[in-house]
Structures are given as structure tokens and as C-alpha cells.
N, C-alpha and C. Protein backbone atom coordinates (compact mmCIF):
# COMPACT_ATOMS: atom_id res chain seq x y z
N UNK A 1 -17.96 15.92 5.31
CA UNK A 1 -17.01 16.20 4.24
C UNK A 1 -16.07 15.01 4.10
N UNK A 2 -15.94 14.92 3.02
CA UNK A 2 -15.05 13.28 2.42
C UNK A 2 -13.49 13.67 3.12
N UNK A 3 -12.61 12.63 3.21
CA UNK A 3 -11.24 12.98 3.85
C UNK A 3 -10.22 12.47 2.54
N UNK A 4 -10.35 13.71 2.20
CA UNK A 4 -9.73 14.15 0.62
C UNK A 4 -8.86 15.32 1.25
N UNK A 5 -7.22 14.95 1.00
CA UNK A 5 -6.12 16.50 0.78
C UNK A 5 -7.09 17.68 -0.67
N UNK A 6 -7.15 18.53 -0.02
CA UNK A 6 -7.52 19.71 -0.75
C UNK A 6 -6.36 20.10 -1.65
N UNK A 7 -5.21 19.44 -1.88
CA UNK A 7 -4.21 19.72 -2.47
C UNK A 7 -4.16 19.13 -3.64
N UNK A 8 -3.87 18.13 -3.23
CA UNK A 8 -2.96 16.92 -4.14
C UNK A 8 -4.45 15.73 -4.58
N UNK A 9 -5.42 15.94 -3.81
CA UNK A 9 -6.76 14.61 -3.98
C UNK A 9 -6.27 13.54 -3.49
N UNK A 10 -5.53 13.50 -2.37
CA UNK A 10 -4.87 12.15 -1.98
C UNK A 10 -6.30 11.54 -1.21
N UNK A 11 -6.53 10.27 -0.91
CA UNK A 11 -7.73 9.68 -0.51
C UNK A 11 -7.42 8.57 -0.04
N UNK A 12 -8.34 7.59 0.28
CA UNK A 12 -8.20 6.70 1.42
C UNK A 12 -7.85 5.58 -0.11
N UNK A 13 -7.64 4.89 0.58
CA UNK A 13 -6.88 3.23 -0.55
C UNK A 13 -7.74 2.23 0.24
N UNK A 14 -8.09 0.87 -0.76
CA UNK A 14 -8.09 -0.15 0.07
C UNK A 14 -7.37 -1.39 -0.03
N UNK A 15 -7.63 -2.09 1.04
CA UNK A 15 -6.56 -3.52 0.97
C UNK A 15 -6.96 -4.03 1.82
N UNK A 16 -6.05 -5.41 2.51
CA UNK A 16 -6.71 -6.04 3.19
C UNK A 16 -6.45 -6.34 4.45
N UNK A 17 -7.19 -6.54 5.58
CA UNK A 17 -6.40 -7.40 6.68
C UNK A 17 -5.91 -8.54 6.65
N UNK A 18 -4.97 -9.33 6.79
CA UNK A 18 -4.26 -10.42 6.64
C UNK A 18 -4.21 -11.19 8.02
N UNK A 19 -4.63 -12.12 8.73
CA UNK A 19 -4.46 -12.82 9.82
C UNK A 19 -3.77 -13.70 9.88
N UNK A 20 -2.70 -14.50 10.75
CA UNK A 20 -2.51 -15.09 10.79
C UNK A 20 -2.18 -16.43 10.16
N UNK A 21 -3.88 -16.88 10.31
CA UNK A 21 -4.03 -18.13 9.20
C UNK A 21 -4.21 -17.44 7.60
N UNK A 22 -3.91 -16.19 7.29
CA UNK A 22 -4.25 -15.60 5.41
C UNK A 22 -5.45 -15.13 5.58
N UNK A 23 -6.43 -15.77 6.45
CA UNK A 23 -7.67 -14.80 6.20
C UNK A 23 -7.57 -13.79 5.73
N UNK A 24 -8.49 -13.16 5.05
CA UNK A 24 -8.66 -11.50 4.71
C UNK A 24 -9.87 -10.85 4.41
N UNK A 25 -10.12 -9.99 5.17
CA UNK A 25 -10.87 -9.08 5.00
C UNK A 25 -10.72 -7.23 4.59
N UNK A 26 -11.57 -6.90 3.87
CA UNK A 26 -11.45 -5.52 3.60
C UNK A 26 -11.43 -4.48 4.67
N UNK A 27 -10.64 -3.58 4.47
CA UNK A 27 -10.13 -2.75 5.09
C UNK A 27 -9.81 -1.28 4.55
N UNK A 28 -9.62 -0.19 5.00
CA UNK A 28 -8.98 1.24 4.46
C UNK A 28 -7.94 1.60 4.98
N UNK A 29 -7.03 2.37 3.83
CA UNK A 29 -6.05 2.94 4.60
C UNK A 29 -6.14 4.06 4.60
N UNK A 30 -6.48 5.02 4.93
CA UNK A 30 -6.89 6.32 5.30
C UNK A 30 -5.80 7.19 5.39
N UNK A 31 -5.76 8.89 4.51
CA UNK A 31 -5.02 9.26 4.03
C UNK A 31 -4.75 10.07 5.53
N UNK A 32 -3.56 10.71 5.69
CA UNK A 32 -2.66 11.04 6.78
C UNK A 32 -3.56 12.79 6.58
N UNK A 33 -4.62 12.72 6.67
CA UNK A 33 -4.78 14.98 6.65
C UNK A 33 -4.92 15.28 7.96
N UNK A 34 -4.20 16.58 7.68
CA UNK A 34 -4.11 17.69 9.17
C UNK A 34 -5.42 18.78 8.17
N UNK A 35 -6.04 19.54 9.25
CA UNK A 35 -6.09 21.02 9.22
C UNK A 35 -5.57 22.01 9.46
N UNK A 36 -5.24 23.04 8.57
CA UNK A 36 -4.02 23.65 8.82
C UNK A 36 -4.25 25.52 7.80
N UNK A 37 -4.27 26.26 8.90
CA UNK A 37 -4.51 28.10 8.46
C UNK A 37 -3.23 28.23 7.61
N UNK A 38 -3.11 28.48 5.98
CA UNK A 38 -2.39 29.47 5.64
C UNK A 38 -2.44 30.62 5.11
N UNK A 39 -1.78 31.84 5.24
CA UNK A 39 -1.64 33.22 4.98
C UNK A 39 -1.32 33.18 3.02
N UNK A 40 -1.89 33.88 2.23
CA UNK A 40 -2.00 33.77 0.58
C UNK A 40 -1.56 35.22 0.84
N UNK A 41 -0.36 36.07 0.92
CA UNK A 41 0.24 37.29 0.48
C UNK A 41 -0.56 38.02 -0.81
N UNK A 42 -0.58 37.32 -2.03
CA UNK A 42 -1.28 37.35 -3.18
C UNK A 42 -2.68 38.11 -2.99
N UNK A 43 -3.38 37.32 -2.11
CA UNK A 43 -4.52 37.49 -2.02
C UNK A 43 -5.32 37.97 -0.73
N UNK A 44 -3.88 38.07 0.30
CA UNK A 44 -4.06 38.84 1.36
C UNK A 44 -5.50 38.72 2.67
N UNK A 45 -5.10 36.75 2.46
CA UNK A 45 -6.20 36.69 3.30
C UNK A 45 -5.50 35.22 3.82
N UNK A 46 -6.46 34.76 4.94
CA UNK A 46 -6.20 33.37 5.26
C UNK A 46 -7.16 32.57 4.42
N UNK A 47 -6.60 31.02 5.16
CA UNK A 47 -7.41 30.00 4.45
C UNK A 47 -7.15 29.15 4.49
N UNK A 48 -8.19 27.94 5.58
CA UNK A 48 -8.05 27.09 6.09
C UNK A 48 -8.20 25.68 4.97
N UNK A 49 -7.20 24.97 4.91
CA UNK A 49 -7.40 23.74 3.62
C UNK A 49 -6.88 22.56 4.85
N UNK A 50 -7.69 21.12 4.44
CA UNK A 50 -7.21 19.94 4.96
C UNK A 50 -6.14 19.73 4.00
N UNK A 51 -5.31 19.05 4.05
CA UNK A 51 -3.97 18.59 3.24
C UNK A 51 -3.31 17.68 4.14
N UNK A 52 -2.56 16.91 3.51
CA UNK A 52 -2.02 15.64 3.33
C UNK A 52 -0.76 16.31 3.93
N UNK A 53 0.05 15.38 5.37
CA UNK A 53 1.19 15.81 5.61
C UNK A 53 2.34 15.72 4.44
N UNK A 54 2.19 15.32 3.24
CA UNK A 54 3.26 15.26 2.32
C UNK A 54 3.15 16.30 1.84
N UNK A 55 1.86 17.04 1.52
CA UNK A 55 1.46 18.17 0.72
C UNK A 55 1.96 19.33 1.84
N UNK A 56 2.13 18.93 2.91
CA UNK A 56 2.29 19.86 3.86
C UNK A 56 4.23 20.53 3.64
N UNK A 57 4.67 19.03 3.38
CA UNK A 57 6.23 18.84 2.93
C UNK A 57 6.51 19.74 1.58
N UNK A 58 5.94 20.06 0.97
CA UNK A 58 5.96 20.05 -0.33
C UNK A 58 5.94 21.71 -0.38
N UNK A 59 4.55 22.20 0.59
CA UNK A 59 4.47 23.52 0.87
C UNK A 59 5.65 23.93 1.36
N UNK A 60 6.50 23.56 2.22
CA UNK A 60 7.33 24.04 3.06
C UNK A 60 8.60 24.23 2.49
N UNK A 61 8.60 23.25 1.16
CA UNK A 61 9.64 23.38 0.17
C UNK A 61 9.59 24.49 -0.86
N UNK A 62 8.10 24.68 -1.62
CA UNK A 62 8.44 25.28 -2.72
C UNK A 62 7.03 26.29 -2.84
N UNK A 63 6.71 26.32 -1.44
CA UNK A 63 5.70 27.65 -0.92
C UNK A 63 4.19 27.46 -1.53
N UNK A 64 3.54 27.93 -0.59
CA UNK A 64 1.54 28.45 -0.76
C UNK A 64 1.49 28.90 -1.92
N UNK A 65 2.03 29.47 -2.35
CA UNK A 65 1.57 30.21 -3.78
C UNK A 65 1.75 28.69 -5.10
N UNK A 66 3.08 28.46 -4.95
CA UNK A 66 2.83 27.34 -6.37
C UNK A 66 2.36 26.24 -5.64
N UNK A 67 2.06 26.35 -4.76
CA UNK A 67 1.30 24.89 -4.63
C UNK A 67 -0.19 24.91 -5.29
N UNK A 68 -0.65 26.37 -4.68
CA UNK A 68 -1.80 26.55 -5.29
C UNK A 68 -2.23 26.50 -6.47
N UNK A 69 -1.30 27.24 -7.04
CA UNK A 69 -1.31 27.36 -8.78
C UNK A 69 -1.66 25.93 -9.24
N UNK A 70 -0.67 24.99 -8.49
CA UNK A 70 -0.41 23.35 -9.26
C UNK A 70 -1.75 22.78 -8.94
N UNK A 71 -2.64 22.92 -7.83
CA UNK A 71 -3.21 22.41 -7.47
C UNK A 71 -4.66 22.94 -8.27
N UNK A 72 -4.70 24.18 -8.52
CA UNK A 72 -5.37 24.97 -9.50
C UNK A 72 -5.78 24.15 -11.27
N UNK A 73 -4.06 24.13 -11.57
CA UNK A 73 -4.14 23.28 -12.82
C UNK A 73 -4.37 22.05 -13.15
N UNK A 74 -4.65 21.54 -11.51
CA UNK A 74 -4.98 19.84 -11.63
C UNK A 74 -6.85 19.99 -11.45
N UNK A 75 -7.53 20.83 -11.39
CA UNK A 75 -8.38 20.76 -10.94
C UNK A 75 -8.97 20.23 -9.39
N UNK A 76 -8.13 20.18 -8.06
CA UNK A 76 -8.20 20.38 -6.84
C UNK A 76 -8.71 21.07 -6.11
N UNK A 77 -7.77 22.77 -6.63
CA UNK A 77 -8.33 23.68 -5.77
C UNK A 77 -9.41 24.47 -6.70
N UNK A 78 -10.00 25.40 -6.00
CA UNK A 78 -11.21 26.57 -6.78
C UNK A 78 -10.05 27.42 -6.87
């Protein structure tokens, strides 16, 4: 499975390594996801989503339910 936030679609970036002498080579920066159980009241079940510790921030601010919704209307979640 790709390492995509189930939230937000946050994903890996690329750029470069930089040495010393400027060399550079390609590289990833790879997005920060936890796995993580939350409880949907709504829907009265669990449900395990990878997400992005910012998305995690975001939940904790303005709750599982509109995150979902938002994430719903972005085409993210099912």
C-alpha cells in the first residue's frame, strides 16, 4: 500500500541531496504517517486510517466527524 495520509493525500515530495562539494542527487521526503484506531459515534464503529501527524492535529482540533466529511468532499476518503 502507497504511503499516502488517508486524509488530506499528503505524499512523499522529491528533492535533492546536496553534498558538500553541490553534488546532487535524487532523493524523497517521505510523508510523516502514523496508524491510528478511531471511534465514528455516527456510524458506531471503529476504523483504522494511516494519516499524516498534521491531519492527526487537525482531528484533535475540530474532530473525526468533519474531518471526514472534508476529506469525503475532496475525494480522499470512501
Amino acid at each position: 500500500m502507497s504511503r499516502v495520509c488517508e486524509l488530506t493525500g499528503k505524499k512523499a515530495m522529491v528533492g535533492n541531496n546536496v553534498s558538500h562539494a553541490m553534488n546532487k542527487t535524487k532523493r524523497k521526503f517521505g510523508a510523516n504517517l502514523i496508524k491510528k484506531r478511531f471511534y465514528i459515534p455516527e456510524e458506531d464503529k471503529w476504523v483504522t486510517l494511516k494519516v499524516s501527524t498534521s491531519a492527526l492535529k487537525t482531528i484533535n482540533k475540530i474532530g473525526i466527524d468533519a474531518m471526514l466529511k472534508e476529506a469525503r468532499a475532496k475525494g480522499f476518503y470512501k
